[in-house]
C-alpha atoms as a PDB file:
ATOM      1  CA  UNK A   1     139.569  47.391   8.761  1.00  0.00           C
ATOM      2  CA  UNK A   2     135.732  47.638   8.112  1.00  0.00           C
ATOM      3  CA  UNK A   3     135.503  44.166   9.502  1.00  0.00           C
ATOM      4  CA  UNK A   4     136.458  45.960  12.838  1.00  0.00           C
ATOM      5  CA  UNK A   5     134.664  48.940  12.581  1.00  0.00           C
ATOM      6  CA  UNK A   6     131.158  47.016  12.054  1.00  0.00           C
ATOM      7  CA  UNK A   7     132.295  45.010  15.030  1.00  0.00           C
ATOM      8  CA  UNK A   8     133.102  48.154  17.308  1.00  0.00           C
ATOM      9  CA  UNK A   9     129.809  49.929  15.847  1.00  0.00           C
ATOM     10  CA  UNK A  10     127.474  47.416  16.396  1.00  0.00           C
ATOM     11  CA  UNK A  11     129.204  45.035  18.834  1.00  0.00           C
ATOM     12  CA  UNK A  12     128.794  42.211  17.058  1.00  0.00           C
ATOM     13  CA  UNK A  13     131.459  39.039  17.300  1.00  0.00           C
ATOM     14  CA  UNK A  14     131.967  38.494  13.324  1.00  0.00           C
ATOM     15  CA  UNK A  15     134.821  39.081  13.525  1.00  0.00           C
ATOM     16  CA  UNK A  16     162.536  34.855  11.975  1.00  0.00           C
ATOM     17  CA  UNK A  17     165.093  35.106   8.667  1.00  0.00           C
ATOM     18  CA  UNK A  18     164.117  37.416   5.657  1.00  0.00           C
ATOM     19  CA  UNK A  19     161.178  37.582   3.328  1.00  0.00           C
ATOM     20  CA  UNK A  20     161.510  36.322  -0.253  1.00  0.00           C
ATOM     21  CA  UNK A  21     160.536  39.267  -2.255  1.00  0.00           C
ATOM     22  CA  UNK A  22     159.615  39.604  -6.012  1.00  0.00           C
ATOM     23  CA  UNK A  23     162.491  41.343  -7.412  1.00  0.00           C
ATOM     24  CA  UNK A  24     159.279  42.964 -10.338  1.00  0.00           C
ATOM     25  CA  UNK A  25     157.216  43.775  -7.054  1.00  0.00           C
ATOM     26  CA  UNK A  26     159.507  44.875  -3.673  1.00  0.00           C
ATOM     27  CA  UNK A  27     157.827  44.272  -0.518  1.00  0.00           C
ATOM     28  CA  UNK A  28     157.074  47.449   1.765  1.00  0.00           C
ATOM     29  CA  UNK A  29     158.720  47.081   5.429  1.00  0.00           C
ATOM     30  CA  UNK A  30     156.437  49.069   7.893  1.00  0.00           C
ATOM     31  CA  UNK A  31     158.244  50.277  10.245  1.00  0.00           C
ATOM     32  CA  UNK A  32     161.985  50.945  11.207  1.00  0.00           C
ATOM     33  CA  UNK A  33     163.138  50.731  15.289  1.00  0.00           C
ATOM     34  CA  UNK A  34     166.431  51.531  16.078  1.00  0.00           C
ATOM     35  CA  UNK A  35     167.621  51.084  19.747  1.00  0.00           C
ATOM     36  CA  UNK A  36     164.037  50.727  20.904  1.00  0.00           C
ATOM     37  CA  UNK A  37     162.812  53.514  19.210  1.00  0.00           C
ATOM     38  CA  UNK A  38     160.893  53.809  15.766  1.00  0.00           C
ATOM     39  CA  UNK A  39     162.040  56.435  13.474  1.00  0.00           C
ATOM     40  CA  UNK A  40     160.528  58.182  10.626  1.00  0.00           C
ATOM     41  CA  UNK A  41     162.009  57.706   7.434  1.00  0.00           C
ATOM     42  CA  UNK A  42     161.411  59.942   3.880  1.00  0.00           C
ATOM     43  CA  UNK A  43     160.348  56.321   1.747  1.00  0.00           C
ATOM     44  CA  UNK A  44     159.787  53.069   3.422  1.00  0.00           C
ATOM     45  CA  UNK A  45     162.381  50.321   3.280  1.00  0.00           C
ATOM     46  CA  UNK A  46     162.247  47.544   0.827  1.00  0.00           C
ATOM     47  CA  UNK A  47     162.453  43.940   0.747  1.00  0.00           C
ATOM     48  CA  UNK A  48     164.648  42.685  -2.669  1.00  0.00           C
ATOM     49  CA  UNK A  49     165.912  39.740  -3.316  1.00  0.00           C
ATOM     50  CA  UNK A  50     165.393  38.432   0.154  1.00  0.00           C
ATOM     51  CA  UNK A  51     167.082  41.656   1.941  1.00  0.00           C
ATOM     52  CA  UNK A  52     166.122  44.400   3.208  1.00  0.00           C
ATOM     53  CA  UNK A  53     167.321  47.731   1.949  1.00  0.00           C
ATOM     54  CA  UNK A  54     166.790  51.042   3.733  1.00  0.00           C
ATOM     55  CA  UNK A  55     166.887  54.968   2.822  1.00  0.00           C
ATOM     56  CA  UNK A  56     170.298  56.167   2.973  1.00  0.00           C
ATOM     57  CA  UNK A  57     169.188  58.864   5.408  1.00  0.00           C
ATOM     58  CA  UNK A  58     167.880  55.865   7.663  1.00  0.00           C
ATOM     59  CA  UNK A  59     171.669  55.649   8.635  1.00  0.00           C
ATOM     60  CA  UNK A  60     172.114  59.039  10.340  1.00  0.00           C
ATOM     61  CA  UNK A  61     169.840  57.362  12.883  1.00  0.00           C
ATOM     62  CA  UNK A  62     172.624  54.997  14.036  1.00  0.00           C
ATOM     63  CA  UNK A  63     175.333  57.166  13.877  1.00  0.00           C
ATOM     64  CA  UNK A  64     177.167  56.981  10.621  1.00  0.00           C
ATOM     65  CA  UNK A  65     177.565  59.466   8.046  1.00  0.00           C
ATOM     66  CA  UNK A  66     177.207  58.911   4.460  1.00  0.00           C
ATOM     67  CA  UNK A  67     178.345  60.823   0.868  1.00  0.00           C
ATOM     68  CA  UNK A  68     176.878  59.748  -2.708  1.00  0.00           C
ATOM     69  CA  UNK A  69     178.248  60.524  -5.649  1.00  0.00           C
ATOM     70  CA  UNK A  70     175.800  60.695  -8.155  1.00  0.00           C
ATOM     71  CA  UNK A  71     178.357  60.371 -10.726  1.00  0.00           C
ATOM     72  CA  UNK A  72     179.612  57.167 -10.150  1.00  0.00           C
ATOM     73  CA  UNK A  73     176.364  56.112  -8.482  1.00  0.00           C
ATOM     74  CA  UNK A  74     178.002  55.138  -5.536  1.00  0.00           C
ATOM     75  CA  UNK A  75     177.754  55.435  -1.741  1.00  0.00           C
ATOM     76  CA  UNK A  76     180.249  56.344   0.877  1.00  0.00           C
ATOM     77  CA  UNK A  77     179.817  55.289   4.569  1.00  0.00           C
ATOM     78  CA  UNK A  78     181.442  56.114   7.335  1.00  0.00           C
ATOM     79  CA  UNK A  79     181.938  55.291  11.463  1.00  0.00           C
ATOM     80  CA  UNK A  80     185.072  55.942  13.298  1.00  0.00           C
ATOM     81  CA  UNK A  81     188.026  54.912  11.348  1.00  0.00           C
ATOM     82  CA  UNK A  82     185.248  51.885   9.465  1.00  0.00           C
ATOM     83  CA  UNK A  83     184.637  53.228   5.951  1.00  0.00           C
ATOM     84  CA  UNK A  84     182.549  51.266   3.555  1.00  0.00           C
ATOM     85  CA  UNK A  85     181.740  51.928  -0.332  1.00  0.00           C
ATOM     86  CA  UNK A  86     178.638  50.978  -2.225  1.00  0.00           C
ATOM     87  CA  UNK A  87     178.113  50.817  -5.760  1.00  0.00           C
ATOM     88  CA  UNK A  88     174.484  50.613  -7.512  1.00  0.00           C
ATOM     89  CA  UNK A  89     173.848  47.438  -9.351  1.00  0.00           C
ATOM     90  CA  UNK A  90     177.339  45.863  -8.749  1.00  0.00           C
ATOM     91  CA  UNK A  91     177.563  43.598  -5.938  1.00  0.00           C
ATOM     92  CA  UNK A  92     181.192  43.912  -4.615  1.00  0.00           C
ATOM     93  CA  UNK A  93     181.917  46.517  -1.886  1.00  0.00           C
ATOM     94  CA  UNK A  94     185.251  48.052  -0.067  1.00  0.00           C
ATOM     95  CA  UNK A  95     185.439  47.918   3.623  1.00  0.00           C
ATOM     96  CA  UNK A  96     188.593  50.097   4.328  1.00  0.00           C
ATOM     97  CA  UNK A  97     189.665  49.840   0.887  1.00  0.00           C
ATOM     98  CA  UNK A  98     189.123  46.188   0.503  1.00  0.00           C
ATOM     99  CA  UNK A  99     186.673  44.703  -2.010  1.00  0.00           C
ATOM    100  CA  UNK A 100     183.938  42.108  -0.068  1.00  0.00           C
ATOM    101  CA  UNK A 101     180.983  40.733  -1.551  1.00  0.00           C
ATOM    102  CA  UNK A 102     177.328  42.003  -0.776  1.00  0.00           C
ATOM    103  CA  UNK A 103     174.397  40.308  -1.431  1.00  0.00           C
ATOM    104  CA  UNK A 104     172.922  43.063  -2.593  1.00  0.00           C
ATOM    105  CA  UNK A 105     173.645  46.249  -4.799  1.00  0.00           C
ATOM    106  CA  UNK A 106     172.386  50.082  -3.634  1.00  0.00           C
ATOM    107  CA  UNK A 107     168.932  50.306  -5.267  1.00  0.00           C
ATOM    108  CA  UNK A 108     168.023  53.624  -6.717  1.00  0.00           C
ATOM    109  CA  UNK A 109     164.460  54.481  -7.259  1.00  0.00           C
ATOM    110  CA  UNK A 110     162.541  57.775  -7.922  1.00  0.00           C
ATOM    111  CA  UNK A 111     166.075  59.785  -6.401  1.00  0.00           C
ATOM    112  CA  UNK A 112     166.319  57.392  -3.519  1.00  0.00           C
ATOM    113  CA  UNK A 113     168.695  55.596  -2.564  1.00  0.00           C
ATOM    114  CA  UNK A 114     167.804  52.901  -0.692  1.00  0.00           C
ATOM    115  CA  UNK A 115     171.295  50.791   0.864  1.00  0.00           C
ATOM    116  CA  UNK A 116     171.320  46.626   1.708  1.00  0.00           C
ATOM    117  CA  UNK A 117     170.906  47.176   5.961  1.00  0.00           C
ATOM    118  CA  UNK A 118     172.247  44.047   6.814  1.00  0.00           C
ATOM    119  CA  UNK A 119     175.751  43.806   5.096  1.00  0.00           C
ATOM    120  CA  UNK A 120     175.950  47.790   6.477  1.00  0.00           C
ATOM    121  CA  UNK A 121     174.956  47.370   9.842  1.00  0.00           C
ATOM    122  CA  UNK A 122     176.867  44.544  10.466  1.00  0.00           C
ATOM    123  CA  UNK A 123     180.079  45.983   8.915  1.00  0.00           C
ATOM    124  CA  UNK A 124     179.578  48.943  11.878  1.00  0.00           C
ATOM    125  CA  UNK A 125     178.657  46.161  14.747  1.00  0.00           C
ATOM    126  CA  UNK A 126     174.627  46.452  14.739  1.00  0.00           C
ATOM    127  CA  UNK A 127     172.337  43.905  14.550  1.00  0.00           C
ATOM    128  CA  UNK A 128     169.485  44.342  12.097  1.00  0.00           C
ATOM    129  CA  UNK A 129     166.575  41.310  12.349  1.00  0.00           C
ATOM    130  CA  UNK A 130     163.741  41.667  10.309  1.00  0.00           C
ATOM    131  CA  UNK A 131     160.514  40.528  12.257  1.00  0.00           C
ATOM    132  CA  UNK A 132     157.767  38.916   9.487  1.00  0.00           C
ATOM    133  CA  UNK A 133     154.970  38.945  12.014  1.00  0.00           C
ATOM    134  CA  UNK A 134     154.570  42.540  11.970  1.00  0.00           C
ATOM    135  CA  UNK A 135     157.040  43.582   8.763  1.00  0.00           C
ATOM    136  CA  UNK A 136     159.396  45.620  11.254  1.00  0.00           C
ATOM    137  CA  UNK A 137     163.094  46.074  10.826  1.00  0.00           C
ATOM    138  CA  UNK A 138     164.618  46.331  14.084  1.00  0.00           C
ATOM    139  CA  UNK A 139     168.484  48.105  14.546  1.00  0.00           C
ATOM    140  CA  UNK A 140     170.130  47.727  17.855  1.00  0.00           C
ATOM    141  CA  UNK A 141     173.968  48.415  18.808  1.00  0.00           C
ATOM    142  CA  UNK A 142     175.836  45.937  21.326  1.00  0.00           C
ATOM    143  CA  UNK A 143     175.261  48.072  23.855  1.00  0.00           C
ATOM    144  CA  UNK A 144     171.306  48.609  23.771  1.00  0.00           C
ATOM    145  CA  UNK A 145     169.679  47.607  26.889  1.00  0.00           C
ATOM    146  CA  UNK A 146     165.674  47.214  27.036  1.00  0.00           C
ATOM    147  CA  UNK A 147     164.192  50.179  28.645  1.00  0.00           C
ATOM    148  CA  UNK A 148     162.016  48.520  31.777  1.00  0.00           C
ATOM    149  CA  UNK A 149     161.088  51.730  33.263  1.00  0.00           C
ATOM    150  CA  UNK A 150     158.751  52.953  30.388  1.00  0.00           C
ATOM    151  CA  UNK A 151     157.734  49.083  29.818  1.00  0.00           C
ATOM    152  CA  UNK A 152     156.091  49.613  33.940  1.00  0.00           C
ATOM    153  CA  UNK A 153     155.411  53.372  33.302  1.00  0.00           C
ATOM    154  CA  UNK A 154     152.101  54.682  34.804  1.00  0.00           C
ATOM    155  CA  UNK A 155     151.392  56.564  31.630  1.00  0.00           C
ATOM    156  CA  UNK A 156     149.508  54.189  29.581  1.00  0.00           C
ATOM    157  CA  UNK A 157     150.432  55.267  26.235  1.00  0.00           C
ATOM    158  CA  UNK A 158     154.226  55.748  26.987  1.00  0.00           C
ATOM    159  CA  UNK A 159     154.006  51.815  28.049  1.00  0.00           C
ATOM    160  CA  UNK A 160     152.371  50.417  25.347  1.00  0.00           C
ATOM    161  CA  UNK A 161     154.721  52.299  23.116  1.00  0.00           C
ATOM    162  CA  UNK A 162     157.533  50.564  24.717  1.00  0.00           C
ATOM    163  CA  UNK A 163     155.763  47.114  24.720  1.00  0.00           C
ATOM    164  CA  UNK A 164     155.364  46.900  20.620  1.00  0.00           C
ATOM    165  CA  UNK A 165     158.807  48.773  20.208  1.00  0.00           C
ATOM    166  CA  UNK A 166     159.773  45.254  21.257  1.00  0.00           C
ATOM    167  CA  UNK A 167     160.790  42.768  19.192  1.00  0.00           C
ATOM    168  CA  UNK A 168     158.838  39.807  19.439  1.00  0.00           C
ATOM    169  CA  UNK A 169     160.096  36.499  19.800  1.00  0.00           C
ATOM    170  CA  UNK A 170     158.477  32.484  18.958  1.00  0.00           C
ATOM    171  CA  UNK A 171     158.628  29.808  21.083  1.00  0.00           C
ATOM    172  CA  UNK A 172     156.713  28.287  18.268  1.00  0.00           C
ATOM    173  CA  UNK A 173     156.861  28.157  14.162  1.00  0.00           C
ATOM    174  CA  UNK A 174     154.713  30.854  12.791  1.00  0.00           C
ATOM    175  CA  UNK A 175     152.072  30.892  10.772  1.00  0.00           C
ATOM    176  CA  UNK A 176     153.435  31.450   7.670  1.00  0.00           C
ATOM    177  CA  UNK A 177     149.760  32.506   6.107  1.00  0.00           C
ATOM    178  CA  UNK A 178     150.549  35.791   8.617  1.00  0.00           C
ATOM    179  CA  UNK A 179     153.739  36.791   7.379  1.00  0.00           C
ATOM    180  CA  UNK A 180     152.605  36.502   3.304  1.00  0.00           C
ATOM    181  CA  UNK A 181     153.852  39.443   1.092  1.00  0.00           C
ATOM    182  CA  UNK A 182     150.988  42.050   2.322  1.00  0.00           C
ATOM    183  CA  UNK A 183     150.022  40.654   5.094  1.00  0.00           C
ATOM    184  CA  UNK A 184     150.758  43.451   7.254  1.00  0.00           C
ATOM    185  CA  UNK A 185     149.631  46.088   5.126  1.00  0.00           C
ATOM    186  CA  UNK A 186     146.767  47.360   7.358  1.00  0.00           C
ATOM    187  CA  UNK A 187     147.328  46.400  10.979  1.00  0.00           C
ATOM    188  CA  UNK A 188     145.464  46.790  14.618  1.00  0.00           C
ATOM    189  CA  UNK A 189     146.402  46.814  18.243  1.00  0.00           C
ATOM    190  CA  UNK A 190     144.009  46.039  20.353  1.00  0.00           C
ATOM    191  CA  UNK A 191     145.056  46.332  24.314  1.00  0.00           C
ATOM    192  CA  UNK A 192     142.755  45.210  27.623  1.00  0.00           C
ATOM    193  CA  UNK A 193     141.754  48.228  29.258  1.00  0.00           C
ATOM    194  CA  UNK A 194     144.146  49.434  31.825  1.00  0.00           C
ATOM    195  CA  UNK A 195     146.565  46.927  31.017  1.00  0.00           C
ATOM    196  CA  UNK A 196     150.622  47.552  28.777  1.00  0.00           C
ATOM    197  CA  UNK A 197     151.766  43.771  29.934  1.00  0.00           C
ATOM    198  CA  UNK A 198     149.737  42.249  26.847  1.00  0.00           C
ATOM    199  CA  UNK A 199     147.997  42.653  23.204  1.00  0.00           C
ATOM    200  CA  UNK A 200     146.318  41.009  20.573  1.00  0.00           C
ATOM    201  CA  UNK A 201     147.799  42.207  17.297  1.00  0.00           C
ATOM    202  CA  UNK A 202     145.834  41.530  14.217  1.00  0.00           C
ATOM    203  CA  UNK A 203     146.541  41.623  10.256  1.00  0.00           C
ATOM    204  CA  UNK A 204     144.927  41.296   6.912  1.00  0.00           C
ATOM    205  CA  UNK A 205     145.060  37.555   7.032  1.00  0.00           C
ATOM    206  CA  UNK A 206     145.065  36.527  11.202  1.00  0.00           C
ATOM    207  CA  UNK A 207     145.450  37.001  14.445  1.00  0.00           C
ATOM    208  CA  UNK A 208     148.888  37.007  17.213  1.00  0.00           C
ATOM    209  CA  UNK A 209     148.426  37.689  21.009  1.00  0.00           C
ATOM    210  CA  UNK A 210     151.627  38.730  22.419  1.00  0.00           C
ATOM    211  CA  UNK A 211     152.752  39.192  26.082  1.00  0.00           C
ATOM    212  CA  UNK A 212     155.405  41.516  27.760  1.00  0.00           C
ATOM    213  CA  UNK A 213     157.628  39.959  30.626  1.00  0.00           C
ATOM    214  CA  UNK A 214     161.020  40.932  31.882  1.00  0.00           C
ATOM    215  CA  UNK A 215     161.191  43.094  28.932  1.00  0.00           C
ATOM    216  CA  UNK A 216     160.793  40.318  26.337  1.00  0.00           C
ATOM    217  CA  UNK A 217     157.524  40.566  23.979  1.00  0.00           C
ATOM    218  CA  UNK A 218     157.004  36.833  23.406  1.00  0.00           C
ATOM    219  CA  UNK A 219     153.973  35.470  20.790  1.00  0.00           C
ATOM    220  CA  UNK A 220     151.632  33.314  22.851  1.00  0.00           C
ATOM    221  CA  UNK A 221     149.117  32.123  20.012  1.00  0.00           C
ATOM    222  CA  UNK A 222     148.565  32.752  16.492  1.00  0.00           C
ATOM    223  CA  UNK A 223     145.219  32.052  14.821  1.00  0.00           C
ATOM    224  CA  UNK A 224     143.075  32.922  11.860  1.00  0.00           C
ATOM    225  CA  UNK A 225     139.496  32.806  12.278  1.00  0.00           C
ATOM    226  CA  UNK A 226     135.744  31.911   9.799  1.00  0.00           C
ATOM    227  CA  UNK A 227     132.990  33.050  11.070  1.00  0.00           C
ATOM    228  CA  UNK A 228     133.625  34.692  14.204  1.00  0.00           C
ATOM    229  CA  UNK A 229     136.722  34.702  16.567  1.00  0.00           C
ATOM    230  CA  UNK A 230     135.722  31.547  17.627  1.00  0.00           C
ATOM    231  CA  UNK A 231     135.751  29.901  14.877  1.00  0.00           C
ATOM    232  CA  UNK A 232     139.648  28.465  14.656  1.00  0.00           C
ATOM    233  CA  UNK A 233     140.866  27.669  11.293  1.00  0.00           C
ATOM    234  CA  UNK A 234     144.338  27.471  11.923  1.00  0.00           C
ATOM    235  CA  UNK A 235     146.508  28.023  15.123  1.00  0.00           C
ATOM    236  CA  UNK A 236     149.644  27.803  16.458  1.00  0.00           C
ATOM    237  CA  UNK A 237     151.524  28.275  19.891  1.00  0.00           C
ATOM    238  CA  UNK A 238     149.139  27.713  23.102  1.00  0.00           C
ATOM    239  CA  UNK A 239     146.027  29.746  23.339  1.00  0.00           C
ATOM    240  CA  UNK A 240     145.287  31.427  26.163  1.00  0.00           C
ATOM    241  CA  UNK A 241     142.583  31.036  29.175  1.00  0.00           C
ATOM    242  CA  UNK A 242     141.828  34.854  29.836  1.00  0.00           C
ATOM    243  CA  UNK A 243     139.265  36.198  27.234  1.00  0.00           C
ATOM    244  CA  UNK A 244     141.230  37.967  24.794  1.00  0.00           C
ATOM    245  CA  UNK A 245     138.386  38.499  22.743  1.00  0.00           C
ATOM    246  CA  UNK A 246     136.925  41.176  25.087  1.00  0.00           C
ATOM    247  CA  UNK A 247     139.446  42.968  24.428  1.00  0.00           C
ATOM    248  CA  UNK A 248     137.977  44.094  21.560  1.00  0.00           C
ATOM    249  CA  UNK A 249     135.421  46.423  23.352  1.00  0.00           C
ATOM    250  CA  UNK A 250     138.011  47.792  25.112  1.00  0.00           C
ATOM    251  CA  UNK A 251     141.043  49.454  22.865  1.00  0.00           C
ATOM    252  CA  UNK A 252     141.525  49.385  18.939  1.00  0.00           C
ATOM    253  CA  UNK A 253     144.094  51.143  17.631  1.00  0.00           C
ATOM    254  CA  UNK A 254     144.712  50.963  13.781  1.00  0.00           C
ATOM    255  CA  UNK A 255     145.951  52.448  10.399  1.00  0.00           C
ATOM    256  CA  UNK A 256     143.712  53.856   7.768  1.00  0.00           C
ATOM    257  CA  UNK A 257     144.407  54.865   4.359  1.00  0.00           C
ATOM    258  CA  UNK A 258     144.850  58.501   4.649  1.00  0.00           C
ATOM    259  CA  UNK A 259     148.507  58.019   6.794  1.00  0.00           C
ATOM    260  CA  UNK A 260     145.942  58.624   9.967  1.00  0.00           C
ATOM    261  CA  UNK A 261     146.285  56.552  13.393  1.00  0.00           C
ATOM    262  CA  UNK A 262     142.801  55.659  15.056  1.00  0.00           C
ATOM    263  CA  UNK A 263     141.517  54.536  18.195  1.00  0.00           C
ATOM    264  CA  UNK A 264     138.272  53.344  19.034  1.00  0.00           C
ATOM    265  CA  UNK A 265     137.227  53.002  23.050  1.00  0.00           C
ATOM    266  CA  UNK A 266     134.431  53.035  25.372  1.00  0.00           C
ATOM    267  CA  UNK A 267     134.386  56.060  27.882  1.00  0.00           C
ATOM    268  CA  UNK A 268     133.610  55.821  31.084  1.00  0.00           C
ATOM    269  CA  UNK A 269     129.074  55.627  30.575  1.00  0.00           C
ATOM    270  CA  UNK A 270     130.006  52.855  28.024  1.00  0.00           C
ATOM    271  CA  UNK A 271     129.562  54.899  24.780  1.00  0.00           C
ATOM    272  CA  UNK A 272     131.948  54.617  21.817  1.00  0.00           C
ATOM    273  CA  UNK A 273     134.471  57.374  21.148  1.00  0.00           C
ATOM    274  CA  UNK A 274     137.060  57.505  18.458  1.00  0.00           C
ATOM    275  CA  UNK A 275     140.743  59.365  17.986  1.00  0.00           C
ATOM    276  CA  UNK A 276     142.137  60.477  14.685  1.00  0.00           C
ATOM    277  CA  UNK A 277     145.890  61.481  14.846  1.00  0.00           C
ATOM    278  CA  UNK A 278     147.835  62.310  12.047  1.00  0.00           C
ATOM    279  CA  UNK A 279     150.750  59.480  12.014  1.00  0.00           C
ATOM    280  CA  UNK A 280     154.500  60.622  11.701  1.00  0.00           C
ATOM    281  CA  UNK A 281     156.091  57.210  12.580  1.00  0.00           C
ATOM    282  CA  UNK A 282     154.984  54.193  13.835  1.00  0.00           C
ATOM    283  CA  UNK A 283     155.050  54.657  17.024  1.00  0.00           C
ATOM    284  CA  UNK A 284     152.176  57.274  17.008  1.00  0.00           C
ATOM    285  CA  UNK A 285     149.543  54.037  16.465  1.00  0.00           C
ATOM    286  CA  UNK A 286     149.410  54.302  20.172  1.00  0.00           C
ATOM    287  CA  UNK A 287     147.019  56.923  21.129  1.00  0.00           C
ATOM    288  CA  UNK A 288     146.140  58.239  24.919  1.00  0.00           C
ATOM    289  CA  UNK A 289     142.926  57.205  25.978  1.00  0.00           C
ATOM    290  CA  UNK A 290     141.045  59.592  28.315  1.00  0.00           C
ATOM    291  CA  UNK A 291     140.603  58.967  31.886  1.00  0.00           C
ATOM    292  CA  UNK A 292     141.859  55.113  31.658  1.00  0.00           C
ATOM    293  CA  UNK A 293     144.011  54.187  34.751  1.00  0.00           C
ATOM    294  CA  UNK A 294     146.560  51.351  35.110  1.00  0.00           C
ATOM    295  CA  UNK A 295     145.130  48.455  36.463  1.00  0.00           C
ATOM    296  CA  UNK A 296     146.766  47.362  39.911  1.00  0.00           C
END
């Protein structure tokens, strides 16, 4: 982040499957979307073993209940007439009384209990994909439908919100030096001004500019840079003709390491201004900048 912050200060240009995790060393997931909407969740998920396991209480959000018996360390889980039961640290299950096999055991930690989301959600008929580009876990029912309305919304900041509550999806094979346990761990948006249809999304290690169409967010070019943007070490996908790196003058929005939410524009008489939110989910990266109208 303080390579951006010099940049924005003193405008100079110096600028999909599952994660293999260290069982010793879990991987933090950064976000949770379910149905096209991020939710805010009491520990962050985990990556063990390869899988991805989730706060209990993450469940309520796609409507199943749950009962643990700390006794027997185990978990009950319930839709409908489906019932499955967990145990911690034993890796058969029941699924209406029948024993199947999950990859995974319930993982409790620091009184959390943290449940394997892909062998549950797919037991209750959800999809869960991990995306490595950004470290998202993403939750949708066979009925979810893309929301296009706030995707072409006037209101700026409801747009953009919709555009990176998107999934987003390779034409191309990633660079794997983006996705690297950590990668993700401070992250920045950076939009053109007046513009939701497009954004450069930049990590620890590189660079991805993404585009929005027919309510698919699709990765255009990846890239990690020496000295300067300019200066390609390692690409992949097709980069683009329109000058993505002005963007940067235009819109940051990033994480810091006080669980704040920043942006950092250019008012109207070209000075810099900055916004500090307090973050309560992902989603709240995306800050409303003052007086900036949609581009026609």
């Amino acid at each position: 982040m303080k390579k951006v912050i010099v940049f924005v200060v003193f405008c100079v240009l110096t600028f999909q499957s599952w994660a293999i995790a260290d069982a010793a060393n879990p991987i933090s997931v950064n976000a949770v979307n379910v149905n096209g909407k991020f939710i805010a969740t009491d520990v962050s998920p985990i990556i063990e073993g390869g899988r991805v396991l989730v706060p209990i209480r993450t469940l309520a959000s796609f409507g199943v209940t749950y009962q643990w018996d700390s006794k027997s360390q185990s978990a009950v889980i319930t839709k409908g007439t489906d019932q499955i039961k967990l145990m911690a640290n034993k890796e058969q299950a029941f699924k209406n009384n029948k024993a199947v096999q999950v990859d995974v055991p319930i993982q409790v930690s620091q009184g959390r209990i943290l449940v394997p989301i892909r062998f549950v959600s797919e037991n209750f008929g959800y999809k869960a994909n991990y995306e490595k580009a950004r470290s998202i876990l993403f939750i949708q029912d066979g009925n979810y439908k893309v929301d296009q309305e706030s995707l072409q919304a006037e209101d700026l900041q409801a747009a953009r919100q919709a555009a990176i509550s998107l999934p987003i999806q390779f034409s191309f094979k990633s660079l794997s030096s983006l996705e690297k346990p950590g990668a993700n761990k401070d992250y920045t948006y950076v939009f053109p001004r007046g513009d939701s249809s497009r954004y450069m999304y930049y990590n620890n290690v590189g660079n991805m500019i993404v585009e929005i169409k027919d309510g698919v967010a699709k990765a255009v070019w990846q890239f990690t840079s020496g000295n300067g943007m300019d200066d390609i070490v390692s690409s992949a996908g097709q980069r683009p003709s329109y000058n993505y790196v002005g963007w940067i003058t235009d819109i940051l929005m990033f994480n810091d390491e006080h669980g704040n939410t920043k942006a950092v524009y250019k008012d109207d008489k070209g000075q810099q201004k900055e916004i500090t939110a307090k973050a309560k989910s992902y989603i709240d990266i995306i800050q409303s900048i003052p007086n900036e109208t949609r581009k026609q």
